[in-house]
PDB file of N, CA and C in Angstrom:
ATOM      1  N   UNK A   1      -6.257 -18.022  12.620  1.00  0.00           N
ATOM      2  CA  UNK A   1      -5.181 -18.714  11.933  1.00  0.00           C
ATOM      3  C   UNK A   1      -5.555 -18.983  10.478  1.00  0.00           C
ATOM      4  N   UNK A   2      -6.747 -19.596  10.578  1.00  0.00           N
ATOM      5  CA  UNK A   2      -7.101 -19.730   8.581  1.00  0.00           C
ATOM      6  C   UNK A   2      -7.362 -18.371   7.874  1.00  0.00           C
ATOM      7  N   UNK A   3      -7.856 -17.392   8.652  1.00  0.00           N
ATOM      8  CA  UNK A   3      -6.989 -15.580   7.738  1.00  0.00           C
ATOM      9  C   UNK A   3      -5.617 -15.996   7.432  1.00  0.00           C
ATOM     10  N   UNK A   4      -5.074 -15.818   8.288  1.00  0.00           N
ATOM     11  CA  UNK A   4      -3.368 -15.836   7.875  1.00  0.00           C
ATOM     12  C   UNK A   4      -3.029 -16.370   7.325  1.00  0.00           C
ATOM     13  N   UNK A   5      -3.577 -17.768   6.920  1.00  0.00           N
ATOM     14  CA  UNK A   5      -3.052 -18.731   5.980  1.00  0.00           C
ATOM     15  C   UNK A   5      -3.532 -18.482   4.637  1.00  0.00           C
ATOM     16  N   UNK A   6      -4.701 -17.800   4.681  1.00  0.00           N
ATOM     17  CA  UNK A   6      -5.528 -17.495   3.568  1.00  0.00           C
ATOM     18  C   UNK A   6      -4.552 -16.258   3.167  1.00  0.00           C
ATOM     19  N   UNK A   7      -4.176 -15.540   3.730  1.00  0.00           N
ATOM     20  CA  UNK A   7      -3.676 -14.285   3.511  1.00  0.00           C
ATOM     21  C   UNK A   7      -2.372 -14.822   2.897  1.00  0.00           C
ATOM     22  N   UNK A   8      -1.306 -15.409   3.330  1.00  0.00           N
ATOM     23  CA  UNK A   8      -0.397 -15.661   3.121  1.00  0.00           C
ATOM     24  C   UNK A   8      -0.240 -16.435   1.639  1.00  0.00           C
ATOM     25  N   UNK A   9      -1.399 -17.417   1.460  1.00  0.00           N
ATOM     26  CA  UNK A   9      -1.398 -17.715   0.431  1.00  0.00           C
ATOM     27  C   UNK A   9      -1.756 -16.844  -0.758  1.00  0.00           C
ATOM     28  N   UNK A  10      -2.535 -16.004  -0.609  1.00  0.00           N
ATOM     29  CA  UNK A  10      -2.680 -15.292  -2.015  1.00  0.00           C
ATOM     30  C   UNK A  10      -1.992 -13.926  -2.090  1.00  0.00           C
ATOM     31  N   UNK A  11      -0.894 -13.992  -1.052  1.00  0.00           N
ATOM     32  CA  UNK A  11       0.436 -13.348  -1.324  1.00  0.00           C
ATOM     33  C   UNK A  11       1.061 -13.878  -2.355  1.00  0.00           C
ATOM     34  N   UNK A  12       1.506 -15.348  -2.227  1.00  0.00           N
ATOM     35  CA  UNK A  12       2.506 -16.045  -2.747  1.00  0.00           C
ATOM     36  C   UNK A  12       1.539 -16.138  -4.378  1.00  0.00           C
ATOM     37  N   UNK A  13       0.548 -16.054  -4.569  1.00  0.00           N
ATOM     38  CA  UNK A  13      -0.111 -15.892  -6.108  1.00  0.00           C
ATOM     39  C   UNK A  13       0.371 -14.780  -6.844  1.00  0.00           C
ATOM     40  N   UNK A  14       1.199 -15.641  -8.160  1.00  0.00           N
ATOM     41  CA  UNK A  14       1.698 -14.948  -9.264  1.00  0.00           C
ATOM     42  C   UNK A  14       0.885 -14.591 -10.552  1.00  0.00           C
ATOM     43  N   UNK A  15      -0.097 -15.758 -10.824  1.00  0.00           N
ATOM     44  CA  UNK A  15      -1.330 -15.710 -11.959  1.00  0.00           C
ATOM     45  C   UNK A  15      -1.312 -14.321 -12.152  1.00  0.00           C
ATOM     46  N   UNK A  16      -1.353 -13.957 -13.628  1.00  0.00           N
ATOM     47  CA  UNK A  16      -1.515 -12.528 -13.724  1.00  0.00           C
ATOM     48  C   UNK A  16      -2.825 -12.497 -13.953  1.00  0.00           C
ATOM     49  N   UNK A  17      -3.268 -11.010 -13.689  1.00  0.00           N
ATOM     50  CA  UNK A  17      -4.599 -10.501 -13.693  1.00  0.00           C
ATOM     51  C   UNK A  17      -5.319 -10.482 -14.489  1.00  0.00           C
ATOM     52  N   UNK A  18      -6.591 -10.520 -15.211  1.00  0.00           N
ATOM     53  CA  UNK A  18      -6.977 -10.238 -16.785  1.00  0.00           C
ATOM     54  C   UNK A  18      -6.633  -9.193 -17.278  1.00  0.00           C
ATOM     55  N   UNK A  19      -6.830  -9.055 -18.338  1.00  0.00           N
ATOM     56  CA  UNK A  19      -6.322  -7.785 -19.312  1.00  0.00           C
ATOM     57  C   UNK A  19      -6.766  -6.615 -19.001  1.00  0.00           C
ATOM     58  N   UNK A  20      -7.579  -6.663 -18.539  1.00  0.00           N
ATOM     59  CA  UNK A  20      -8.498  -5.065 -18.008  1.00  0.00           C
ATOM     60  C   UNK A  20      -8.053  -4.872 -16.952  1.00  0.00           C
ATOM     61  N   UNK A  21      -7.652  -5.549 -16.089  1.00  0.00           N
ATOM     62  CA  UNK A  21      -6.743  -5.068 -14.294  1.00  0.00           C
ATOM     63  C   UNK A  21      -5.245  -5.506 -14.658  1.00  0.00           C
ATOM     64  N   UNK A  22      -4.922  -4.287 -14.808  1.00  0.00           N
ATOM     65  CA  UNK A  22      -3.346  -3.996 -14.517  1.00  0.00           C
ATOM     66  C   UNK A  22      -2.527  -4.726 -12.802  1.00  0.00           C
ATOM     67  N   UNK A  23      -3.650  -4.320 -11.758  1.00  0.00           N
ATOM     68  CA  UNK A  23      -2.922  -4.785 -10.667  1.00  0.00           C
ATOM     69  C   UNK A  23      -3.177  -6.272 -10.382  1.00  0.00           C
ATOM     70  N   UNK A  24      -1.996  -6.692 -10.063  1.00  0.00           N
ATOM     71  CA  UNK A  24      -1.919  -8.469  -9.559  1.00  0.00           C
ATOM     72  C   UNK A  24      -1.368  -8.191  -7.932  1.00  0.00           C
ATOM     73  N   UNK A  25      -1.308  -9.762  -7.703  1.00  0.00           N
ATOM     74  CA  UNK A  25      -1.072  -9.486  -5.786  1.00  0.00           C
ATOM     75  C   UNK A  25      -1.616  -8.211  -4.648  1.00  0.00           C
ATOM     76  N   UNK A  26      -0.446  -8.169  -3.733  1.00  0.00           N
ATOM     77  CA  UNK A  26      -1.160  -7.491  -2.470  1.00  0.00           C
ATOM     78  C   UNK A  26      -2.247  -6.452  -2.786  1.00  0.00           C
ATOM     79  N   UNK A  27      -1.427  -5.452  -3.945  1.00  0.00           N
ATOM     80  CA  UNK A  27      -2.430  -4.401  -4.436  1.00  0.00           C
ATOM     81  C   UNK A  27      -3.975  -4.856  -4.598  1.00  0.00           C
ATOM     82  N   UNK A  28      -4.077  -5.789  -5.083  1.00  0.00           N
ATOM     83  CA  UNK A  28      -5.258  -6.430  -5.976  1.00  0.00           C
ATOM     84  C   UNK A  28      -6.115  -6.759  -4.693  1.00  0.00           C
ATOM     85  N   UNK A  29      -5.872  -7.050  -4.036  1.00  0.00           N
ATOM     86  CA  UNK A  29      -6.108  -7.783  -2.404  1.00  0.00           C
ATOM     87  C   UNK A  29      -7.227  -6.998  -2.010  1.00  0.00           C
ATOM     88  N   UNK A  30      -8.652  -7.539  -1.616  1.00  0.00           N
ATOM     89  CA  UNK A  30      -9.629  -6.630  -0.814  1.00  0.00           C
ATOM     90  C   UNK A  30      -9.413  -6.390   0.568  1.00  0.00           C
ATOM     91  N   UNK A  31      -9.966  -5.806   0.579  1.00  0.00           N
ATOM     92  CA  UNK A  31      -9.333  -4.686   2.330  1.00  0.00           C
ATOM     93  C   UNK A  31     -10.091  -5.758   3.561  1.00  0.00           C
ATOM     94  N   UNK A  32     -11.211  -6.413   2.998  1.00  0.00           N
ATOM     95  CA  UNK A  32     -11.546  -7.473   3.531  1.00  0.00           C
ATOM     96  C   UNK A  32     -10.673  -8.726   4.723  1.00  0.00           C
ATOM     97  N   UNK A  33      -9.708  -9.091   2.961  1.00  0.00           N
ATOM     98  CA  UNK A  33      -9.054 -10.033   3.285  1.00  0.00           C
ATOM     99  C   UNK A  33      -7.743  -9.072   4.146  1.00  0.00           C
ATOM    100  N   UNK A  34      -7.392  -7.900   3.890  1.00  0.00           N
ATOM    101  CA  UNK A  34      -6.420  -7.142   4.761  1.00  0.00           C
ATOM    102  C   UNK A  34      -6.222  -6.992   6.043  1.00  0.00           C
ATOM    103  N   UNK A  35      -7.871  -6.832   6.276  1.00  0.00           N
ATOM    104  CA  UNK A  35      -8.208  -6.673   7.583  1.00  0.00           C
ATOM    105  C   UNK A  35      -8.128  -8.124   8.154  1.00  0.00           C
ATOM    106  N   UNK A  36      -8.637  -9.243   7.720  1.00  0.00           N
ATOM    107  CA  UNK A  36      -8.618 -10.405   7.605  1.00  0.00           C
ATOM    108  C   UNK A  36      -7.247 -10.768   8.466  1.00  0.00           C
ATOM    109  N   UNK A  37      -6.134 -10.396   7.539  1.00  0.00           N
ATOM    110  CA  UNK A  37      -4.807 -10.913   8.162  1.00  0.00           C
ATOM    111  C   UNK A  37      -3.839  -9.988   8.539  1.00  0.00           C
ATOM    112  N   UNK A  38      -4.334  -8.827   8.652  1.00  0.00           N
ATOM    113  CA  UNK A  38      -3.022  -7.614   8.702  1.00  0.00           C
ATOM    114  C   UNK A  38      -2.838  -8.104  10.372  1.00  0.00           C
ATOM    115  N   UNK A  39      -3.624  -8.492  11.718  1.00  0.00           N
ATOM    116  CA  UNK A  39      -3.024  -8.754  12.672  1.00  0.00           C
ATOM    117  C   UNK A  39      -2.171 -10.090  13.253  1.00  0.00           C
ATOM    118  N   UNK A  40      -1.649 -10.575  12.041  1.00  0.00           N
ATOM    119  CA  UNK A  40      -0.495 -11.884  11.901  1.00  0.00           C
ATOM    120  C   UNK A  40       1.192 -10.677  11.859  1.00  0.00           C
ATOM    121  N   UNK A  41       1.576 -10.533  12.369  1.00  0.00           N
ATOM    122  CA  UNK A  41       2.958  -9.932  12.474  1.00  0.00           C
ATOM    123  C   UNK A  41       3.657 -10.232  11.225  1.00  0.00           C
ATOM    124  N   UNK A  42       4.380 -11.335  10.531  1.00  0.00           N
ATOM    125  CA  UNK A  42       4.134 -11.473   9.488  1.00  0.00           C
ATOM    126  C   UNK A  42       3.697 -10.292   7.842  1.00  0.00           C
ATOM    127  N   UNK A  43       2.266 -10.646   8.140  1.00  0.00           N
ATOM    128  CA  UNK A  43       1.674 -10.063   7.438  1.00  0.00           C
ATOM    129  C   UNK A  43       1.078  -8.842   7.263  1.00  0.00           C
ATOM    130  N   UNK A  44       1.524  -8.082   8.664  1.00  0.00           N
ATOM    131  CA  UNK A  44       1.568  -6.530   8.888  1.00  0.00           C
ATOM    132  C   UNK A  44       2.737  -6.579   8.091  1.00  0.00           C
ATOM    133  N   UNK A  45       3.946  -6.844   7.867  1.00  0.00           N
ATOM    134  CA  UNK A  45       4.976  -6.492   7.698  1.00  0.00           C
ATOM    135  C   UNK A  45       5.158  -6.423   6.018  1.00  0.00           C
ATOM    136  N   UNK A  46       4.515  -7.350   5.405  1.00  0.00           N
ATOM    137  CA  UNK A  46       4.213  -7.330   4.217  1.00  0.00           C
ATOM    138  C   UNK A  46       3.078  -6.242   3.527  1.00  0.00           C
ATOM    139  N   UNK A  47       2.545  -6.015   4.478  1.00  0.00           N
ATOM    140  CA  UNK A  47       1.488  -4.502   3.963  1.00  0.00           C
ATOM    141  C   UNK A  47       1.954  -3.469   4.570  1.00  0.00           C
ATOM    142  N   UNK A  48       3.228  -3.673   5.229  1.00  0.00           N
ATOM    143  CA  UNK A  48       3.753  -1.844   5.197  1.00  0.00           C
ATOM    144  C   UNK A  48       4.830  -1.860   4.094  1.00  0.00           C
ATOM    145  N   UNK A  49       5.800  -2.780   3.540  1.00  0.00           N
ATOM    146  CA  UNK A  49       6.344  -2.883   2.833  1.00  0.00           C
ATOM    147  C   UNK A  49       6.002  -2.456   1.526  1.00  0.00           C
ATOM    148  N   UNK A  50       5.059  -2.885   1.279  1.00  0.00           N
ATOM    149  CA  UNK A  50       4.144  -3.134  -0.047  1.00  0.00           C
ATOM    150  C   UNK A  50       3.476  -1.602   0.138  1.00  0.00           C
ATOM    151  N   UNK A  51       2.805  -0.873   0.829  1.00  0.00           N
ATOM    152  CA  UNK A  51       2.636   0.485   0.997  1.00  0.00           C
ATOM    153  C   UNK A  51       3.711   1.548   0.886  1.00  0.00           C
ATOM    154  N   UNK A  52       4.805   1.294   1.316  1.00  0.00           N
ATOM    155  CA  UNK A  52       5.959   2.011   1.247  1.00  0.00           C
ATOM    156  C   UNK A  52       6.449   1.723  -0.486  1.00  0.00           C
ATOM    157  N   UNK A  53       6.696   0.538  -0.952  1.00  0.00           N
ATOM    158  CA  UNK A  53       6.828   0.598  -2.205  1.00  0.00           C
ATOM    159  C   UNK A  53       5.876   1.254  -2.788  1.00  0.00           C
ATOM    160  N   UNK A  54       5.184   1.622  -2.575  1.00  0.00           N
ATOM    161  CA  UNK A  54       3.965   2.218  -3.347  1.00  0.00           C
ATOM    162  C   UNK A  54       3.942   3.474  -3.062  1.00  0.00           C
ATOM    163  N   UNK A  55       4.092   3.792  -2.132  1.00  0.00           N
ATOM    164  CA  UNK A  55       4.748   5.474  -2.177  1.00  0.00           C
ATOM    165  C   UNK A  55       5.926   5.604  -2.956  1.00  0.00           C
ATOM    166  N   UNK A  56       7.042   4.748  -3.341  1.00  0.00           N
ATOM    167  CA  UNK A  56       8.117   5.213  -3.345  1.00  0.00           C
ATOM    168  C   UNK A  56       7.538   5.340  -5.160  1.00  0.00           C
ATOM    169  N   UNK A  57       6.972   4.459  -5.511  1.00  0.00           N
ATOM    170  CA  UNK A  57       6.941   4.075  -6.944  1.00  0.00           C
ATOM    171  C   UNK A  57       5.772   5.851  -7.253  1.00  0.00           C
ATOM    172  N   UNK A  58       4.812   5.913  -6.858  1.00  0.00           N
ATOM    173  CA  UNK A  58       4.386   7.453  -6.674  1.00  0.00           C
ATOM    174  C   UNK A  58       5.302   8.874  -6.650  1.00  0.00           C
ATOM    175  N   UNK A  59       6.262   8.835  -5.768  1.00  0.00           N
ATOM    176  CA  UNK A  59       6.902   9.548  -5.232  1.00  0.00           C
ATOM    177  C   UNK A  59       7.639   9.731  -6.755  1.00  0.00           C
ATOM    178  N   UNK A  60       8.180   8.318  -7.215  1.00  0.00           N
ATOM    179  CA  UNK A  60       9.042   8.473  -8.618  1.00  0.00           C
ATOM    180  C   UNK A  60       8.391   9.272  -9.893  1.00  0.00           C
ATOM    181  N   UNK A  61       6.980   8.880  -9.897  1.00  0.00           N
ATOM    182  CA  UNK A  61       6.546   9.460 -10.591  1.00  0.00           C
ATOM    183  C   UNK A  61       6.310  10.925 -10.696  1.00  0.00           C
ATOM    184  N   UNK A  62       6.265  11.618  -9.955  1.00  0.00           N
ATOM    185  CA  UNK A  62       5.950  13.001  -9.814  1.00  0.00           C
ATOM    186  C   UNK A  62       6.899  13.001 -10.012  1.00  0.00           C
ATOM    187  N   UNK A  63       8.353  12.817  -9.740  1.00  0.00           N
ATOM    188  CA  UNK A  63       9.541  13.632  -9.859  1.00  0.00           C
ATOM    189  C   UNK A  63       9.751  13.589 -10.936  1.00  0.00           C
ATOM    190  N   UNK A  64       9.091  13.202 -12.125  1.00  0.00           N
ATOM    191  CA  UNK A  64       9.833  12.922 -13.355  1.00  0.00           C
ATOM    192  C   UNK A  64       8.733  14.043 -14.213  1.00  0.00           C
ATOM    193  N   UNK A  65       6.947  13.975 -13.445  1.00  0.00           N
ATOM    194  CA  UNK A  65       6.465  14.707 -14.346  1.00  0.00           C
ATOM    195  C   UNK A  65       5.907  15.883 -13.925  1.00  0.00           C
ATOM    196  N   UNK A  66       5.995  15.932 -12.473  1.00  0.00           N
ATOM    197  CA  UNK A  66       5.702  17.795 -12.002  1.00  0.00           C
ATOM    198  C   UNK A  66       6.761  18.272 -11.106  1.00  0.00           C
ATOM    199  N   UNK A  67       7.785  17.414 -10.408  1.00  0.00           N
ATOM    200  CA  UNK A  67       9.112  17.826  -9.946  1.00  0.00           C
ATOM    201  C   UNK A  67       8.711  17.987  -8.843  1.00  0.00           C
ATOM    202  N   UNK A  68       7.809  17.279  -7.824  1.00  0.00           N
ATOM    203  CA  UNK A  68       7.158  17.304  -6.251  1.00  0.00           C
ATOM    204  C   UNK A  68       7.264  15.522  -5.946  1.00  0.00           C
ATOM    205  N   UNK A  69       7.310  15.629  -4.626  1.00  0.00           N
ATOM    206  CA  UNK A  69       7.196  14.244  -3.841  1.00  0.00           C
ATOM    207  C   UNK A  69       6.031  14.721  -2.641  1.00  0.00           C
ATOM    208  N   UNK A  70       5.724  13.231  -2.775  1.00  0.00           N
ATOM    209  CA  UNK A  70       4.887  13.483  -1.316  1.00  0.00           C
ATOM    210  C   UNK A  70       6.039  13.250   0.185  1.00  0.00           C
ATOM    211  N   UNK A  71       5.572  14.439   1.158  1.00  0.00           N
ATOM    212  CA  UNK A  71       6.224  14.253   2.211  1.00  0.00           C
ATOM    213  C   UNK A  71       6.071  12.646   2.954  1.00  0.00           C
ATOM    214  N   UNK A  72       7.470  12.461   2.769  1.00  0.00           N
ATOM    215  CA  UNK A  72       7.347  10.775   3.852  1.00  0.00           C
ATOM    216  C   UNK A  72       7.946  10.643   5.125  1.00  0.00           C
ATOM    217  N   UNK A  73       8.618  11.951   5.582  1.00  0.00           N
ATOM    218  CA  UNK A  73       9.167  12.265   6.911  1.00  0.00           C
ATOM    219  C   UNK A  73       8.745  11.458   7.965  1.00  0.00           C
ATOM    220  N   UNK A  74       7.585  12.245   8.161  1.00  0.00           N
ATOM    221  CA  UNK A  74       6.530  11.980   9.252  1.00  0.00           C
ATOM    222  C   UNK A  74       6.144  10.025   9.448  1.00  0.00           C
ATOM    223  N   UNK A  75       6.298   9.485   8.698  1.00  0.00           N
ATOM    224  CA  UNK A  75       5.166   8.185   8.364  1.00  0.00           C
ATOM    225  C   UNK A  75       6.151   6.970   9.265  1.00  0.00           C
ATOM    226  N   UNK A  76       5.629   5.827   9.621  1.00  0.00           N
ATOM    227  CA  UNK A  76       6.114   5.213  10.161  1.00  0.00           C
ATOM    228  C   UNK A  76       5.681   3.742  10.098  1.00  0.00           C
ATOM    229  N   UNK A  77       5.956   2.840  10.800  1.00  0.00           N
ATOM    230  CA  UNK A  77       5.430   1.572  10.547  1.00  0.00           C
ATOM    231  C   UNK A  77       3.995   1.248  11.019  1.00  0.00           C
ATOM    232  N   UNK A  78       3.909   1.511  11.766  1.00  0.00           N
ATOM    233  CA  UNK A  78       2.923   1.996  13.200  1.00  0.00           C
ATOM    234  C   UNK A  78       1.705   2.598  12.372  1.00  0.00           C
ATOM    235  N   UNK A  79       2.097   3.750  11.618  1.00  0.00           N
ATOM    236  CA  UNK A  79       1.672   4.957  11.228  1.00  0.00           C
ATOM    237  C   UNK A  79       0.626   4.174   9.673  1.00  0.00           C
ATOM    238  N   UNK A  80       1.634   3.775   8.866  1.00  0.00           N
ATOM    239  CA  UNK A  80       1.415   2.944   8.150  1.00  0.00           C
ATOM    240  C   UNK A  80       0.022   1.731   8.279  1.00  0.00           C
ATOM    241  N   UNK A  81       0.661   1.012   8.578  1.00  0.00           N
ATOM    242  CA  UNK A  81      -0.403  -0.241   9.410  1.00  0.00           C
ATOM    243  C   UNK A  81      -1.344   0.155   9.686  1.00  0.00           C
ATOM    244  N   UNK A  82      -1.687   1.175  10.871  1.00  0.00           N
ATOM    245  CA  UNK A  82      -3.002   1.428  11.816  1.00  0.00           C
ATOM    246  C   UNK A  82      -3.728   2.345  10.432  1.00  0.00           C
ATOM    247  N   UNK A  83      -3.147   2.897   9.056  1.00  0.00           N
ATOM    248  CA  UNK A  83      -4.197   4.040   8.589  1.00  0.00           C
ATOM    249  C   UNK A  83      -4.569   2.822   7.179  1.00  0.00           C
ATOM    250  N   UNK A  84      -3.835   2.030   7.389  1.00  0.00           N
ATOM    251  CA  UNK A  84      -4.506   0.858   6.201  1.00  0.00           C
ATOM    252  C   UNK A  84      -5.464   0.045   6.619  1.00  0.00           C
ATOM    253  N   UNK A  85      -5.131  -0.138   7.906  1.00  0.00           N
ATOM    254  CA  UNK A  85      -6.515  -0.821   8.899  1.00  0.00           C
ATOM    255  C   UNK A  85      -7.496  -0.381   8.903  1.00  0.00           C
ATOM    256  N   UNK A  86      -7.505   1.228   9.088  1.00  0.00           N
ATOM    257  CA  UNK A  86      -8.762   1.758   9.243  1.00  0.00           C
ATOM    258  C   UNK A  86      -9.802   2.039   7.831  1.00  0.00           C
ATOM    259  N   UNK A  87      -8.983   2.172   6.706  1.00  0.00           N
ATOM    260  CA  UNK A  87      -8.914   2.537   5.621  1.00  0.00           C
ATOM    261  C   UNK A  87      -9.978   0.974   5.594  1.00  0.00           C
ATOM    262  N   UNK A  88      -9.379   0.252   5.831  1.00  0.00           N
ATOM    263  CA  UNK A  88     -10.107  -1.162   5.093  1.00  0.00           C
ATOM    264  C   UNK A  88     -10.857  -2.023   5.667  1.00  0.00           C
ATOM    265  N   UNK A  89     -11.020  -1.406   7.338  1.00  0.00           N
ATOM    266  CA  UNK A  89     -11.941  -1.674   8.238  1.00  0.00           C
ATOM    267  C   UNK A  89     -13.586  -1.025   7.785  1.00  0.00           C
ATOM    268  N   UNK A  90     -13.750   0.586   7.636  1.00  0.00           N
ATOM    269  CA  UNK A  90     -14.298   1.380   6.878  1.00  0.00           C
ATOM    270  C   UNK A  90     -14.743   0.545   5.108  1.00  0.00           C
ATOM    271  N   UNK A  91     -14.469   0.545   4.954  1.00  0.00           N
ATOM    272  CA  UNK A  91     -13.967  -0.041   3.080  1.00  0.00           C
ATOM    273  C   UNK A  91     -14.112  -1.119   2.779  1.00  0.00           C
ATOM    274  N   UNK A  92     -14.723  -2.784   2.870  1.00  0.00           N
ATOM    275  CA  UNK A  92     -14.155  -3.841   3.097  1.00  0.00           C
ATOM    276  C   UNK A  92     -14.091  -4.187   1.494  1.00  0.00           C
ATOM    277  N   UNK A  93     -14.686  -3.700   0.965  1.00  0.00           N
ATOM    278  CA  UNK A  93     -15.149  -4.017  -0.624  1.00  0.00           C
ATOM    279  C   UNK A  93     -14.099  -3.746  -1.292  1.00  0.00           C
ATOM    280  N   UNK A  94     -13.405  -2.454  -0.811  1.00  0.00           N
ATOM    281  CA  UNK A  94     -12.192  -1.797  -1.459  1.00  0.00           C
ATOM    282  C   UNK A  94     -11.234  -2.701  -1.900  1.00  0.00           C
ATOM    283  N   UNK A  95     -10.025  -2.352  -2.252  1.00  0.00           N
ATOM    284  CA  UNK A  95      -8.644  -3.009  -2.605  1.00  0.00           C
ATOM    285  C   UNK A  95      -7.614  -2.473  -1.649  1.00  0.00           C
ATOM    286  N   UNK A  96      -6.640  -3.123  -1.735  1.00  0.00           N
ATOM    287  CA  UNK A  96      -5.382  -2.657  -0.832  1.00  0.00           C
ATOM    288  C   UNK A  96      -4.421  -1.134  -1.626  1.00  0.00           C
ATOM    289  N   UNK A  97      -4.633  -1.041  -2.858  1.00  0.00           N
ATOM    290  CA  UNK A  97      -4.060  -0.464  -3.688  1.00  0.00           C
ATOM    291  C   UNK A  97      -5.128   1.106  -3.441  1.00  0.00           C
ATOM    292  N   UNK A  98      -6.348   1.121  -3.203  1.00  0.00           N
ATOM    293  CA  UNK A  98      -7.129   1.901  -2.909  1.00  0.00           C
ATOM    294  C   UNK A  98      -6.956   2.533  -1.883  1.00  0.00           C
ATOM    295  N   UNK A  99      -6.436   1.631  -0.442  1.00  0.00           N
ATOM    296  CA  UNK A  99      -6.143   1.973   0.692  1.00  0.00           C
ATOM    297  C   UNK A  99      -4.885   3.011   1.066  1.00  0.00           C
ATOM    298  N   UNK A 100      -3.682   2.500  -0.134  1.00  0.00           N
ATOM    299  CA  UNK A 100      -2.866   3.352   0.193  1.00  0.00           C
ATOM    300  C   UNK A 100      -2.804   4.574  -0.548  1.00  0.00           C
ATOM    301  N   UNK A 101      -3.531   4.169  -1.904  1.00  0.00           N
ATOM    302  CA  UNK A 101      -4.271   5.613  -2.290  1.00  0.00           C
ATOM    303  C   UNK A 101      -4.407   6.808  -1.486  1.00  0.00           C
ATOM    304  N   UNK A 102      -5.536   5.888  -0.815  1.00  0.00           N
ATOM    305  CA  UNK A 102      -5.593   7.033   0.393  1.00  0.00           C
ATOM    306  C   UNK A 102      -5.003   7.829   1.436  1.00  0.00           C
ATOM    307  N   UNK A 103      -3.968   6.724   1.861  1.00  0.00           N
ATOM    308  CA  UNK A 103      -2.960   7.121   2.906  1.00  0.00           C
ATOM    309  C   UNK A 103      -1.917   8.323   1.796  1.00  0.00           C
ATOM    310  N   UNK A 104      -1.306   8.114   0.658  1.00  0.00           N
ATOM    311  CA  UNK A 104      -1.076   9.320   0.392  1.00  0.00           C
ATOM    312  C   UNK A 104      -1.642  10.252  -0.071  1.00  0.00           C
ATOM    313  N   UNK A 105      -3.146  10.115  -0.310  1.00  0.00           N
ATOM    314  CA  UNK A 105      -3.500  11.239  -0.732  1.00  0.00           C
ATOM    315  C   UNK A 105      -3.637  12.334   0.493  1.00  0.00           C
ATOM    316  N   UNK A 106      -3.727  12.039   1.502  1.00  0.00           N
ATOM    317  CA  UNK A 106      -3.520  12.911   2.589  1.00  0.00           C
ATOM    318  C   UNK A 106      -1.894  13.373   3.241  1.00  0.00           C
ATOM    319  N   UNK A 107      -0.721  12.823   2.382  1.00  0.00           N
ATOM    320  CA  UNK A 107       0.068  13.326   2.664  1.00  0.00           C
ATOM    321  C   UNK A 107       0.404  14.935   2.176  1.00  0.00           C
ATOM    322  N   UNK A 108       1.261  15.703   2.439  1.00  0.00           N
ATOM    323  CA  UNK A 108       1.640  17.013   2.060  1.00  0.00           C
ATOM    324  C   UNK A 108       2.750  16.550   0.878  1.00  0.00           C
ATOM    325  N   UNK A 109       2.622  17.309  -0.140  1.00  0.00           N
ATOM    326  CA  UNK A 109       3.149  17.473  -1.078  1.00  0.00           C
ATOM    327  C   UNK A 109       4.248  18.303  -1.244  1.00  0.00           C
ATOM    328  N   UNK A 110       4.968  18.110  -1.638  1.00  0.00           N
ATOM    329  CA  UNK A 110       5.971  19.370  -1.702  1.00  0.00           C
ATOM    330  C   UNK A 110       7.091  19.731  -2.747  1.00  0.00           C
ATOM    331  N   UNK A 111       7.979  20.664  -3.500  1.00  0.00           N
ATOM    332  CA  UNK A 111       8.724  20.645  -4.607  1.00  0.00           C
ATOM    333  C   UNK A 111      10.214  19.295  -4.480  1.00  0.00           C
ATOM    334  N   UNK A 112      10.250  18.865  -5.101  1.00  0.00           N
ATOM    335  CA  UNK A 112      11.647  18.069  -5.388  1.00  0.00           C
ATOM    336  C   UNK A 112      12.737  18.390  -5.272  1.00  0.00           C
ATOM    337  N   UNK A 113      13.431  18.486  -4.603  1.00  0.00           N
ATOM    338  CA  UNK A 113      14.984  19.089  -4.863  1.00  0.00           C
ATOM    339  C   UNK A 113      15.921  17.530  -4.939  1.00  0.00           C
ATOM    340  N   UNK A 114      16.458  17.929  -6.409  1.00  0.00           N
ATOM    341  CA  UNK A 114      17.361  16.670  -6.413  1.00  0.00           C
ATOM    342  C   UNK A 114      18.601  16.940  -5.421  1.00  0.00           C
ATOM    343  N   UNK A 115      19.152  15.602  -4.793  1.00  0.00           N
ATOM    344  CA  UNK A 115      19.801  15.101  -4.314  1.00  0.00           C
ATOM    345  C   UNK A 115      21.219  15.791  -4.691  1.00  0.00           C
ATOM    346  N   UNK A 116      22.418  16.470  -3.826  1.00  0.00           N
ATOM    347  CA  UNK A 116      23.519  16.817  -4.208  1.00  0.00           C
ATOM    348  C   UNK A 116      24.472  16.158  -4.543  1.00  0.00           C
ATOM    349  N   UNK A 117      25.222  16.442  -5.310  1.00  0.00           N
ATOM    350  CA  UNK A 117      26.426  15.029  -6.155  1.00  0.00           C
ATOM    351  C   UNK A 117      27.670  15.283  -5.078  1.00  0.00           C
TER     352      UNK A 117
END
């Protein structure tokens, strides 16, 4: 219970980061404290969220500067969760932002086709 509370609280932390770290919140988060609280239901739910935004914000980027997305077909909540766990079970030193690094860097890549009007 004091993970989860611990966890929960330095969710809700807005303080921005120093000048040299760009990332603030979950990202910023050691895999430590992830592992710490990712089994509060709750707070699984907030680190697949926060992973999925983070693909999507990735995903945006390529389309604008090599015209590919990473495949997100396949991925799931489940899918999500259990490869950030392991990621930061493995890792504890790491960051959360590192973790999902990882989870897409093993996704398949593939060309962009925009969306039909």
């Amino acid at each position: 219970m004091r993970h989860a509370l611990a966890f929960g609280a330095f969710l809700a932390m807005t303080a921005p980061a120093p000048a040299q770290n760009w990332m603030i919140g979950i990202g910023n988060m050691s895999c430590a404290e992830v592992t710490a609280g990712i089994r509060n239901p709750e707070n699984r739910q907030r680190v697949i969220e926060w992973v999925t935004g983070y693909i999507s914000g990735v995903n945006s980027g390529l389309t604008v500067t090599h015209k590919k997305v990473f495949e997100v077909t396949e991925l799931n909540a489940d899918l999500i969760a259990g490869t950030i766990q392991s990621y930061c079970s493995q890792n504890p030193t790491h960051h959360m932002h590192q973790a999902a690094g990882s989870l897409v860097s093993k996704l398949p890549l593939r060309p962009w086709t925009p969306p039909k009007s």
